[in-house]
PDB file of N, CA and C in Angstrom:
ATOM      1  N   UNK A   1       0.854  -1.156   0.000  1.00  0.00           N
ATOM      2  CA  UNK A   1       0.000   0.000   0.000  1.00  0.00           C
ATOM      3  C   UNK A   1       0.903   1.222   0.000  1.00  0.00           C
ATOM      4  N   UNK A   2       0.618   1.495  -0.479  1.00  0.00           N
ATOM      5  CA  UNK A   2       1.153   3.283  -1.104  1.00  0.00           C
ATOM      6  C   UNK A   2       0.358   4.075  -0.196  1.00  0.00           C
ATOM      7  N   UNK A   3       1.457   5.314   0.572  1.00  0.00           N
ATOM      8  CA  UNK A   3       0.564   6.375   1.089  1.00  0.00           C
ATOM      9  C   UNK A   3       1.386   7.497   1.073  1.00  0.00           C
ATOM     10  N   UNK A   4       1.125   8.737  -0.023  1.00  0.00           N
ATOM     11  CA  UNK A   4       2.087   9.760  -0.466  1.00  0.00           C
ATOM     12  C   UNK A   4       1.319  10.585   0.573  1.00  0.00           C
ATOM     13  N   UNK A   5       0.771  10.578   1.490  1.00  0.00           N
ATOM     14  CA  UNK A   5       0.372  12.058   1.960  1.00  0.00           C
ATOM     15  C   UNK A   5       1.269  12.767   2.419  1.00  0.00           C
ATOM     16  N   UNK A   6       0.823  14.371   2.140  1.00  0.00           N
ATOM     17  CA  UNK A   6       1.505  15.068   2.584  1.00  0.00           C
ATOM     18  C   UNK A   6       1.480  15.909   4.075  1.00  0.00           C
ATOM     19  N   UNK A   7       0.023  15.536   4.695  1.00  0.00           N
ATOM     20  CA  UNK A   7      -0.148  16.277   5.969  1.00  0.00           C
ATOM     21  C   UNK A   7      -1.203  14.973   6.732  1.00  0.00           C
ATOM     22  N   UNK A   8      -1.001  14.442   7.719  1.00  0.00           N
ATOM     23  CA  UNK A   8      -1.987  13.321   8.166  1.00  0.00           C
ATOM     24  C   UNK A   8      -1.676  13.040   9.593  1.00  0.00           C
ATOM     25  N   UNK A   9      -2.760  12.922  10.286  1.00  0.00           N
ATOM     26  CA  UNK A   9      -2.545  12.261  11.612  1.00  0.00           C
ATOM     27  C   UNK A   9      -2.615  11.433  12.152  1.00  0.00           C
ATOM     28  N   UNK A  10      -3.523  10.351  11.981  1.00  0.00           N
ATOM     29  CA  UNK A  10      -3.649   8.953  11.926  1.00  0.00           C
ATOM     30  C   UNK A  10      -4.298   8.176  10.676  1.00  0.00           C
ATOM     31  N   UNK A  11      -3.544   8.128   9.613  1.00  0.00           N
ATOM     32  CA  UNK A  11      -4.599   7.476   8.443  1.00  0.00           C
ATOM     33  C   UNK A  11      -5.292   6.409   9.103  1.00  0.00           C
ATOM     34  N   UNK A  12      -6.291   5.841   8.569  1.00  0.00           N
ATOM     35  CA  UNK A  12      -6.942   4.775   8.911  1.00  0.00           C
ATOM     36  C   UNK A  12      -6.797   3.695   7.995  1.00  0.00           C
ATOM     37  N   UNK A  13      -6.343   4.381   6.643  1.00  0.00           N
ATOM     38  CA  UNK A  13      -6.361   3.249   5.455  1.00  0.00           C
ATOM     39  C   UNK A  13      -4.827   2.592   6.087  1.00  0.00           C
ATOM     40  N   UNK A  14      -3.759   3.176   6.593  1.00  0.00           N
ATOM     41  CA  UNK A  14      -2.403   2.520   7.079  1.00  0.00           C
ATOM     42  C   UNK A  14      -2.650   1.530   8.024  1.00  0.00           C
ATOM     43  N   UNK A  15      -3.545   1.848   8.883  1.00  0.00           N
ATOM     44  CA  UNK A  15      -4.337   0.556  10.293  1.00  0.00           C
ATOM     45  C   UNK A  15      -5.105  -0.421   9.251  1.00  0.00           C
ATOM     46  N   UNK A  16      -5.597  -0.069   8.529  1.00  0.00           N
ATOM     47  CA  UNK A  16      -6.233  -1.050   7.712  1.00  0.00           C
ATOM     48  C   UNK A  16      -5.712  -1.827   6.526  1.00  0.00           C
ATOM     49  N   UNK A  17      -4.554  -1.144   5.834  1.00  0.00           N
ATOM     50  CA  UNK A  17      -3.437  -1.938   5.461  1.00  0.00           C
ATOM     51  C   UNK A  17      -2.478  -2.988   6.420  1.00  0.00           C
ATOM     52  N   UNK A  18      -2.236  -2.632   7.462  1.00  0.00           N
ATOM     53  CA  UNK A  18      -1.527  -3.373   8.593  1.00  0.00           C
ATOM     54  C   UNK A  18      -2.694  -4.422   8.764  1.00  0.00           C
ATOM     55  N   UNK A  19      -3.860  -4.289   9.278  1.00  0.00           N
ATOM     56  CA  UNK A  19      -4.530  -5.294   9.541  1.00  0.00           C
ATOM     57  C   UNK A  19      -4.705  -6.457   8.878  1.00  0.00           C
ATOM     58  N   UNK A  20      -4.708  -5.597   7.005  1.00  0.00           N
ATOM     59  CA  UNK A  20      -4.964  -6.933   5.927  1.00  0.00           C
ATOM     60  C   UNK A  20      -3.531  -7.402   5.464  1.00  0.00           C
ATOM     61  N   UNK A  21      -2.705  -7.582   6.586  1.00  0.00           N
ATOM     62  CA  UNK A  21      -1.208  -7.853   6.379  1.00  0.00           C
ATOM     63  C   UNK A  21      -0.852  -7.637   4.718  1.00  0.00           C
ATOM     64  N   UNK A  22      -1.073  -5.990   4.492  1.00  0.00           N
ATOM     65  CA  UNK A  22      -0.476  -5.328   3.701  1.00  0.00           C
ATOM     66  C   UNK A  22       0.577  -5.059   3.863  1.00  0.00           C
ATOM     67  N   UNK A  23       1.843  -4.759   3.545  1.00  0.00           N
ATOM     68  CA  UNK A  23       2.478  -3.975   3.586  1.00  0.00           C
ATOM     69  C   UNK A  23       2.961  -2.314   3.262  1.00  0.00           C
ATOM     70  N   UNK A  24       3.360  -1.614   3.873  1.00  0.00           N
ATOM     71  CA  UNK A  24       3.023  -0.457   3.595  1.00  0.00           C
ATOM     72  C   UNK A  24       4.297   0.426   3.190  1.00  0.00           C
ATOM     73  N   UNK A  25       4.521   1.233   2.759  1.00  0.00           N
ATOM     74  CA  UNK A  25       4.751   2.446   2.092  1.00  0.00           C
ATOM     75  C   UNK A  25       4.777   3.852   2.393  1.00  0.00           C
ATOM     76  N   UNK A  26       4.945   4.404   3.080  1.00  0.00           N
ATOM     77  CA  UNK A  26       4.294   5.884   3.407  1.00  0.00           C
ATOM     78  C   UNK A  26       4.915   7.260   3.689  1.00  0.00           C
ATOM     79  N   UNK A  27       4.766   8.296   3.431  1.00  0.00           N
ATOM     80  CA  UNK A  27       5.711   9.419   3.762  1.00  0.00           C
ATOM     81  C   UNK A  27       5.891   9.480   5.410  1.00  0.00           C
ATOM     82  N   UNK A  28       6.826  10.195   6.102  1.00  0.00           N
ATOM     83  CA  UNK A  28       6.691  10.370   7.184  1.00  0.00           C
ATOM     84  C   UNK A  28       5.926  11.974   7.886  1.00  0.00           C
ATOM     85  N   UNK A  29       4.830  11.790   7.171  1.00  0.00           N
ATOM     86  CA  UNK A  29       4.300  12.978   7.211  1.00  0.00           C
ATOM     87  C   UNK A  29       3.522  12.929   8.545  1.00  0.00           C
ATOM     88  N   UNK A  30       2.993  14.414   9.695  1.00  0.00           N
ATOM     89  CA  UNK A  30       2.842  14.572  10.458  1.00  0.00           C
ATOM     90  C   UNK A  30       2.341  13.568  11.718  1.00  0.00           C
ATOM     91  N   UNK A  31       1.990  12.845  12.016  1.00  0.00           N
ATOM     92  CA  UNK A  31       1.664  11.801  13.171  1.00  0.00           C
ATOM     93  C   UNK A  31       2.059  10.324  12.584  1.00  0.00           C
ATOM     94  N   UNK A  32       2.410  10.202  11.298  1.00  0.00           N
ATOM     95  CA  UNK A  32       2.503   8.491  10.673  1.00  0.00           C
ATOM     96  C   UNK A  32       3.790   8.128  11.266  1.00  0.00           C
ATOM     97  N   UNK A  33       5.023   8.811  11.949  1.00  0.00           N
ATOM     98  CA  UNK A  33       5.503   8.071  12.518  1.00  0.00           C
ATOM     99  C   UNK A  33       5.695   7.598  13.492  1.00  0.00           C
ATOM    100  N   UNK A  34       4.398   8.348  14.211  1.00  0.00           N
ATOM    101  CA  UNK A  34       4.281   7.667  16.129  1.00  0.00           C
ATOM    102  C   UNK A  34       2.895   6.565  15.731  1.00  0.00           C
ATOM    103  N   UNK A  35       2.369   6.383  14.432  1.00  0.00           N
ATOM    104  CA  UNK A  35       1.994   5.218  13.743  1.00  0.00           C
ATOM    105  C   UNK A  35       2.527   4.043  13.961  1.00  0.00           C
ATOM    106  N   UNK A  36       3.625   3.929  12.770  1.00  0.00           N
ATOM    107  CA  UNK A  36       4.284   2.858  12.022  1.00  0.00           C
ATOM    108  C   UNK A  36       5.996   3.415  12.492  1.00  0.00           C
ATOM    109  N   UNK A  37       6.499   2.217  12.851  1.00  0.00           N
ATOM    110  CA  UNK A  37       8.700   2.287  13.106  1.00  0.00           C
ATOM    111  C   UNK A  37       8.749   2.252  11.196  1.00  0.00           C
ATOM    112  N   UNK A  38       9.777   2.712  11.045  1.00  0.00           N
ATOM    113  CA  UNK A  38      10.115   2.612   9.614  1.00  0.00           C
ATOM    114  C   UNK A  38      11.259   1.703  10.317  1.00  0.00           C
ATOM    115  N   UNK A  39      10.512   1.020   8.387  1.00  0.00           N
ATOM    116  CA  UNK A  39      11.502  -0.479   8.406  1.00  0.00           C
ATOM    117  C   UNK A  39      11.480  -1.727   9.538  1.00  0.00           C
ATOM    118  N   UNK A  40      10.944  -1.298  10.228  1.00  0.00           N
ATOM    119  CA  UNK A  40      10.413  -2.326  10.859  1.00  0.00           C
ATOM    120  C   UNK A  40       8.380  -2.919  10.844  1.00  0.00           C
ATOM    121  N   UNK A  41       7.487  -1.845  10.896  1.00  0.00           N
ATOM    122  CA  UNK A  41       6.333  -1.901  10.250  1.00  0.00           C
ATOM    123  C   UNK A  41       5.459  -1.350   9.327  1.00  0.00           C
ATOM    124  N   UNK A  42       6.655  -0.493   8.758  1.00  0.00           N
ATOM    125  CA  UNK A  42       6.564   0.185   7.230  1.00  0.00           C
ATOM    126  C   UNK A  42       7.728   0.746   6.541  1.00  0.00           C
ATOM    127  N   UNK A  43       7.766   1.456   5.693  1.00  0.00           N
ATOM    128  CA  UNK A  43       8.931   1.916   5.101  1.00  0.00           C
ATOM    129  C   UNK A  43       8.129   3.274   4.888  1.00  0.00           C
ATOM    130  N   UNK A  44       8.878   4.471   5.708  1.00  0.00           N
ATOM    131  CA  UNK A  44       8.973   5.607   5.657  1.00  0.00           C
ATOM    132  C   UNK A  44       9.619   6.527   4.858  1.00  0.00           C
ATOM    133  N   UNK A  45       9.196   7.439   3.795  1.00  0.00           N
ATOM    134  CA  UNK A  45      10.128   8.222   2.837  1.00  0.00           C
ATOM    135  C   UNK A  45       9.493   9.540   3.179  1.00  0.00           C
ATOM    136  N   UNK A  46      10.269  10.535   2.863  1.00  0.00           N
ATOM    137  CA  UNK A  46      10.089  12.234   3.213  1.00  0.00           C
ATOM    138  C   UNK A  46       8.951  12.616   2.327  1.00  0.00           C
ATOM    139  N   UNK A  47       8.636  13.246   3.059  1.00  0.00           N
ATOM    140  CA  UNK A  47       6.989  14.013   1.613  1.00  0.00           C
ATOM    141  C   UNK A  47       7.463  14.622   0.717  1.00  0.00           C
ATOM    142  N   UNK A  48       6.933  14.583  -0.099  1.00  0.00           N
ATOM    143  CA  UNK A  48       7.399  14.795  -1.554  1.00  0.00           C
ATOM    144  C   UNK A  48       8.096  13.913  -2.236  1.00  0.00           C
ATOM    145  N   UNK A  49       8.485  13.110  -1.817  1.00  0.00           N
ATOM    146  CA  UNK A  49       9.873  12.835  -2.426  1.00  0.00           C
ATOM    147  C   UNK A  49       9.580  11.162  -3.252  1.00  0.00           C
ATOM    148  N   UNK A  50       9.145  11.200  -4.597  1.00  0.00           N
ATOM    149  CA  UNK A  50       8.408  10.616  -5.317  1.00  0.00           C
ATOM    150  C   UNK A  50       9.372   9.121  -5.677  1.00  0.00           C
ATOM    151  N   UNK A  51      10.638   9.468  -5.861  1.00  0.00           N
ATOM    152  CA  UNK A  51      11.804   8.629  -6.534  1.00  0.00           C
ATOM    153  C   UNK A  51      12.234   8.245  -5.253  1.00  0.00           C
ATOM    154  N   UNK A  52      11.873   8.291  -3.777  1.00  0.00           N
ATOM    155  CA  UNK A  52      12.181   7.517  -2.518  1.00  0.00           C
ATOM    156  C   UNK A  52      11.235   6.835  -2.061  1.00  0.00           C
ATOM    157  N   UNK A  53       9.943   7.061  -2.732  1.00  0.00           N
ATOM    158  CA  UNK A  53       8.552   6.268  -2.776  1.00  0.00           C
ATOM    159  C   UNK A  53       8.902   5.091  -3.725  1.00  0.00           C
ATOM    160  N   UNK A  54       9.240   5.604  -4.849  1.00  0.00           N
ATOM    161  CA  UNK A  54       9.559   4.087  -5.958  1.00  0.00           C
ATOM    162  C   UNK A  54      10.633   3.030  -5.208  1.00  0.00           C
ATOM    163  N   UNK A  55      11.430   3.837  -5.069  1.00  0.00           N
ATOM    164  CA  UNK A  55      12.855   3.048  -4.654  1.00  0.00           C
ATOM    165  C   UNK A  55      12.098   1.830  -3.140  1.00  0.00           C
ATOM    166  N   UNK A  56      11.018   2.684  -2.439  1.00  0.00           N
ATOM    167  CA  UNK A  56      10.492   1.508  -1.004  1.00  0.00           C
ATOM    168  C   UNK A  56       9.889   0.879  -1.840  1.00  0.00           C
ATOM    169  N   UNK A  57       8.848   1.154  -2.663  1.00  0.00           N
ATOM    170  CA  UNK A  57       7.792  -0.068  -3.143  1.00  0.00           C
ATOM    171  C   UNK A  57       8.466  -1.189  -3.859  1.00  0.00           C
ATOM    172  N   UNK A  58       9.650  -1.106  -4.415  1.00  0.00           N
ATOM    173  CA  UNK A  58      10.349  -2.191  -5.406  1.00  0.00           C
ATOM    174  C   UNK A  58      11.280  -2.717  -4.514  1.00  0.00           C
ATOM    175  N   UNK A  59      11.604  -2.357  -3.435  1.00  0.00           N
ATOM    176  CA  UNK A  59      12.204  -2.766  -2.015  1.00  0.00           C
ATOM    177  C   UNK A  59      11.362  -3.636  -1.452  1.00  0.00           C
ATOM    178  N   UNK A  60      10.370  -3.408  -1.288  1.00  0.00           N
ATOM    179  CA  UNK A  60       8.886  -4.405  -1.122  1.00  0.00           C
ATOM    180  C   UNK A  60       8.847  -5.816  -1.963  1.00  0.00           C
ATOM    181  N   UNK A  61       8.764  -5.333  -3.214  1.00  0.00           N
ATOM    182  CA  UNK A  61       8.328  -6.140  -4.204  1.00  0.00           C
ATOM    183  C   UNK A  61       9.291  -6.826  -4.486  1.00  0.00           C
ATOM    184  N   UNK A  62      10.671  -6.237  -4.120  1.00  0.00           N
ATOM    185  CA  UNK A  62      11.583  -7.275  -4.677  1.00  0.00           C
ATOM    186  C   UNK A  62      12.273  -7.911  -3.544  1.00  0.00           C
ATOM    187  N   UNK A  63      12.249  -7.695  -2.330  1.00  0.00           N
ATOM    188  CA  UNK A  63      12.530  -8.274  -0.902  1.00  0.00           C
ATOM    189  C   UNK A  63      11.803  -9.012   0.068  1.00  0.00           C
ATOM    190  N   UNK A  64      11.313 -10.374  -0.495  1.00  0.00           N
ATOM    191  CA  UNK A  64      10.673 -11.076  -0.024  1.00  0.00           C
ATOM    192  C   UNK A  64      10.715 -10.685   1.587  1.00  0.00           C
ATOM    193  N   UNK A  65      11.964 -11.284   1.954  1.00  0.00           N
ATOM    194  CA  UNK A  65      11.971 -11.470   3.377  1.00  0.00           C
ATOM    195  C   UNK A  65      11.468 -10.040   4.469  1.00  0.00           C
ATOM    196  N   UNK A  66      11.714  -8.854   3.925  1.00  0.00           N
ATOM    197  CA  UNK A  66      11.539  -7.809   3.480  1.00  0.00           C
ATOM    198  C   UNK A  66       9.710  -7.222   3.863  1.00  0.00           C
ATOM    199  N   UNK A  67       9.487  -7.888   3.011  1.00  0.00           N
ATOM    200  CA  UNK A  67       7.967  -7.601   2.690  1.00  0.00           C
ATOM    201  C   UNK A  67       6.959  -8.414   4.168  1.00  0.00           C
ATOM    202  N   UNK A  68       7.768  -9.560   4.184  1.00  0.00           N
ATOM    203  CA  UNK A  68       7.206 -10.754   5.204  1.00  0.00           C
ATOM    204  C   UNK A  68       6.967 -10.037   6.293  1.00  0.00           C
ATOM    205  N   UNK A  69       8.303  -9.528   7.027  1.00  0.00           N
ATOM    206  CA  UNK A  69       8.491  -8.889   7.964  1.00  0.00           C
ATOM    207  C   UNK A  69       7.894  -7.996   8.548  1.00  0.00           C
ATOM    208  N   UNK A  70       7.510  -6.900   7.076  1.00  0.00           N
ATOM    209  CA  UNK A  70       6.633  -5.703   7.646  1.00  0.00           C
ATOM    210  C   UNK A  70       5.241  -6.263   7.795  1.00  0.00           C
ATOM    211  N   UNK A  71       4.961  -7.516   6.966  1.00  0.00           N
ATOM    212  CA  UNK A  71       3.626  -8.187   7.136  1.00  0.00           C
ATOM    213  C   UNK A  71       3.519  -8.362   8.684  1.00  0.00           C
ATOM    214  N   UNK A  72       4.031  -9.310   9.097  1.00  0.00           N
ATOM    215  CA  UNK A  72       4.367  -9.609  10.123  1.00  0.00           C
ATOM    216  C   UNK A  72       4.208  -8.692  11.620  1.00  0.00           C
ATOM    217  N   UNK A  73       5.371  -7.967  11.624  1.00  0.00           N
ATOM    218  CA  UNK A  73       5.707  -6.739  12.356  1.00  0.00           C
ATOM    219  C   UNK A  73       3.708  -5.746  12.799  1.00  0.00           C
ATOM    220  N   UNK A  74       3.682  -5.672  11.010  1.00  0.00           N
ATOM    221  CA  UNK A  74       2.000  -4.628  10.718  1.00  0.00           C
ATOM    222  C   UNK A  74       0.590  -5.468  11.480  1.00  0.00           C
ATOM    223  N   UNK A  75       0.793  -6.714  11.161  1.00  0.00           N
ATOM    224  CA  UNK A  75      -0.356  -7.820  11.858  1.00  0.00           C
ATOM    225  C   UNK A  75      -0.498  -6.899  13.422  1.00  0.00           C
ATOM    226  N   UNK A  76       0.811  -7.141  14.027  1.00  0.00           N
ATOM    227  CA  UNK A  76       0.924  -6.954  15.349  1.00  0.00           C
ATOM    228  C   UNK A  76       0.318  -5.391  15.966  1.00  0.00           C
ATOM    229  N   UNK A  77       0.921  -4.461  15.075  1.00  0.00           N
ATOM    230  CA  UNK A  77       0.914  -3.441  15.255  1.00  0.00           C
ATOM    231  C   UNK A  77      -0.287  -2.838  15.077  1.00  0.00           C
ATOM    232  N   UNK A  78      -1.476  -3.308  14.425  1.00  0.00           N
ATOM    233  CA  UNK A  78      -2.587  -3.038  14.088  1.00  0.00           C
ATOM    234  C   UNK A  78      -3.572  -3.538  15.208  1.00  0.00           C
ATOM    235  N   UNK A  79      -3.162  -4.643  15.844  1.00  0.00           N
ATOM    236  CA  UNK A  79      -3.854  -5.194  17.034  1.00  0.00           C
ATOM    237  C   UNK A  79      -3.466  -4.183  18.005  1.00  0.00           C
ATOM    238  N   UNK A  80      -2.864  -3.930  18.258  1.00  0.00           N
ATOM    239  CA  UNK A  80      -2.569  -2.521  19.513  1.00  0.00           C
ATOM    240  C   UNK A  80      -3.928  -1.584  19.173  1.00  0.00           C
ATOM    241  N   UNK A  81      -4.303  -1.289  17.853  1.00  0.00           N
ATOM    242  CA  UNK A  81      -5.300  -0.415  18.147  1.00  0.00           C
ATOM    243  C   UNK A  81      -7.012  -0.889  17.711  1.00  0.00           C
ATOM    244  N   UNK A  82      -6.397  -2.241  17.455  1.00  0.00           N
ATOM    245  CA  UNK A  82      -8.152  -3.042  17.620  1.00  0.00           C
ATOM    246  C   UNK A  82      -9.122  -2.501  19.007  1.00  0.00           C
ATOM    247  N   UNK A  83     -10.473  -2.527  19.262  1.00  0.00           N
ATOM    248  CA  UNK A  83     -11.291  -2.135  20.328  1.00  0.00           C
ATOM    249  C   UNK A  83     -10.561  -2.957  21.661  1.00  0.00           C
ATOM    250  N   UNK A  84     -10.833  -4.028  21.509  1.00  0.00           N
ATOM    251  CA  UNK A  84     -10.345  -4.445  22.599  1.00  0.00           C
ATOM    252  C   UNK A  84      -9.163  -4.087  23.257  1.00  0.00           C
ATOM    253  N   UNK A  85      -8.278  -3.529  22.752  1.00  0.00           N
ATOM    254  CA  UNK A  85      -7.068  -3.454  22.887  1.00  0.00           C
ATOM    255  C   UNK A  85      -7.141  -1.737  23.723  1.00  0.00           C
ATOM    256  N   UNK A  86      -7.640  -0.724  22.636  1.00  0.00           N
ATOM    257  CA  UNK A  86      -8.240   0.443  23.262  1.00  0.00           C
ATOM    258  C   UNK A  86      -9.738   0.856  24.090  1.00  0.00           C
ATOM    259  N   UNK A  87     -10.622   0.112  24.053  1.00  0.00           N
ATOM    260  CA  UNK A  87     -11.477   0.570  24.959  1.00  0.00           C
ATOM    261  C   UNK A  87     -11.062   1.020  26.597  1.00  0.00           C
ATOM    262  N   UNK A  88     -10.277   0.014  27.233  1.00  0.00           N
ATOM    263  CA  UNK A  88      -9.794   0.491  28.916  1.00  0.00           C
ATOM    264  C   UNK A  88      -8.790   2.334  28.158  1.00  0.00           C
ATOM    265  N   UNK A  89      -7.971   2.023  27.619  1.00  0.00           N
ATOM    266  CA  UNK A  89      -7.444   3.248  27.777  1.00  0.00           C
ATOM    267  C   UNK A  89      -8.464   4.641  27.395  1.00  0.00           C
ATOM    268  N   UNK A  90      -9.926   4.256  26.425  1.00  0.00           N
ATOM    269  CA  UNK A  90     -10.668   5.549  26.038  1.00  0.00           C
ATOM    270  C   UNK A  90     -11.032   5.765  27.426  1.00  0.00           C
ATOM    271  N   UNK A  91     -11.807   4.810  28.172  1.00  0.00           N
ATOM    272  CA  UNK A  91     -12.221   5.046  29.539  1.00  0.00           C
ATOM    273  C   UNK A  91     -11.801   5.408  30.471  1.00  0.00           C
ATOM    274  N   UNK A  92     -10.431   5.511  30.306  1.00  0.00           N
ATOM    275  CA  UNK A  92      -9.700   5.953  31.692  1.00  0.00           C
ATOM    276  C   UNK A  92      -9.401   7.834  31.330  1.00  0.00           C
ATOM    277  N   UNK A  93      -9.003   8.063  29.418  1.00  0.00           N
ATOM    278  CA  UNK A  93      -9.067   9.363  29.521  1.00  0.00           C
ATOM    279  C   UNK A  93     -10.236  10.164  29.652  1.00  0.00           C
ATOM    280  N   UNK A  94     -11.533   9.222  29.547  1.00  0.00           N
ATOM    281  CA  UNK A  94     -12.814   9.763  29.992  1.00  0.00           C
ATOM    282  C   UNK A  94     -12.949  10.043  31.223  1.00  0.00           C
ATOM    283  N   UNK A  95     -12.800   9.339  32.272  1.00  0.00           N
ATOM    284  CA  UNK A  95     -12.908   9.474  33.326  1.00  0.00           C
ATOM    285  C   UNK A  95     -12.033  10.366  34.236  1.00  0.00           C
ATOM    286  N   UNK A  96     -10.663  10.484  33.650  1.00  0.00           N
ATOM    287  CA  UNK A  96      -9.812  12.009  33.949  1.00  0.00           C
ATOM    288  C   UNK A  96     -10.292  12.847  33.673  1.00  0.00           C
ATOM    289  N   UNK A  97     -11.078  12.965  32.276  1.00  0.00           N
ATOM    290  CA  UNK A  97     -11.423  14.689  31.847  1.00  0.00           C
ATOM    291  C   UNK A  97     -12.839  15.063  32.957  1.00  0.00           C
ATOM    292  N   UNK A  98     -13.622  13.737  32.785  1.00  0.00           N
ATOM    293  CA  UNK A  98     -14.877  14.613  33.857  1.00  0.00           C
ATOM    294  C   UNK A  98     -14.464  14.468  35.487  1.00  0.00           C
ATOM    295  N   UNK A  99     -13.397  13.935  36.038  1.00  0.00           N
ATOM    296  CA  UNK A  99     -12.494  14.412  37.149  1.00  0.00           C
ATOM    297  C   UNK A  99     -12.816  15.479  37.253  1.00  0.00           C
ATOM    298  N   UNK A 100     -11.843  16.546  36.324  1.00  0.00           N
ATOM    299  CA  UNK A 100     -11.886  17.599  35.876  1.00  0.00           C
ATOM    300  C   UNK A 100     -12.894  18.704  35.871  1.00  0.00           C
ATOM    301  N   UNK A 101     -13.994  18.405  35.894  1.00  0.00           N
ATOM    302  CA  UNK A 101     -15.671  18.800  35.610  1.00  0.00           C
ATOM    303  C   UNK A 101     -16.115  19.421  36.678  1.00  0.00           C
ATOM    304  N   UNK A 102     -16.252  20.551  36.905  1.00  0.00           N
ATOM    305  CA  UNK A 102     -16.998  21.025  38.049  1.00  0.00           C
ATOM    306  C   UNK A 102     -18.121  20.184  38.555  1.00  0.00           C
ATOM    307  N   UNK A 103     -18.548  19.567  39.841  1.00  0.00           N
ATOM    308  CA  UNK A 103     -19.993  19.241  39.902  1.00  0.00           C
ATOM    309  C   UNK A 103     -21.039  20.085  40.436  1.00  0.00           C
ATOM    310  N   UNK A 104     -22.065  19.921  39.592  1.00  0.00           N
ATOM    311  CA  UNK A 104     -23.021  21.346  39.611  1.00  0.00           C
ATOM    312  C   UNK A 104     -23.455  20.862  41.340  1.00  0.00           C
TER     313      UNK A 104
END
C-alpha cells in the first residue's frame, strides 16, 4: 500500500493496510511516525519525495523477506489499536477529563 500524503494524523487506510497484512509504504508525514517504526512496520520516505517512494515499493516487491516482515511486524501493530485493545485506555481518559468537571 502506497501512502504519499503530505499532511496526516492517523490514516486509517495505514491501520487497515496493517490489519490486511499489507504492507506499507508511506511518507513520514505529520503523526505516521508515532503510527508505524520505519523499516520495521513500514517503510517511511520524506513528503514529496516521489523517486524515494519508488525506490520503497520495489524494495517491497523485490525483498521477499523484506515484505514478510513488515507483514508480520503490521499484523501486530494493528492489534494494539483493535477495540479491545483500546477501549480500557478511552475510559480511563474519559474518566480524567470529567475528574476535571466542576460538579453542579
Amino acid at each position: 500500500m502506497l501512502n504519499p500524503s503530505t499532511a496526516d494524523n492517523m490514516p486509517i487506510s495505514i491501520l487497515e493496510a496493517l490489519a490486511s497484512g499489507v504492507p506499507v509504504v508511506s511518507t513520514n508525514a505529520g503523526g505516521i511516525p508515532d503510527l508505524v517504526a520505519d523499516n520495521e512496520t513500514a517503510l517511511l520516505v520524506p513528503v514529496g519525495d516521489a523517486a524515494a517512494m519508488a525506490h520503497a515499493a520495489l524494495r517491497v516487491l523485490g525483498e521477499p523477506a523484506l515484505a514478510q516482515r513488515l507483514r508480520y511486524n503490521g499484523l501486530a501493530c494493528a492489534g494494539h489499536f483493535a477495540w479491545p485493545e483500546v477501549f480500557d485506555r478511552w475510559m480511563s481518559a474519559y474518566r480524567r477529563a470529567a475528574s476535571l468537571c466542576p460538579r453542579p
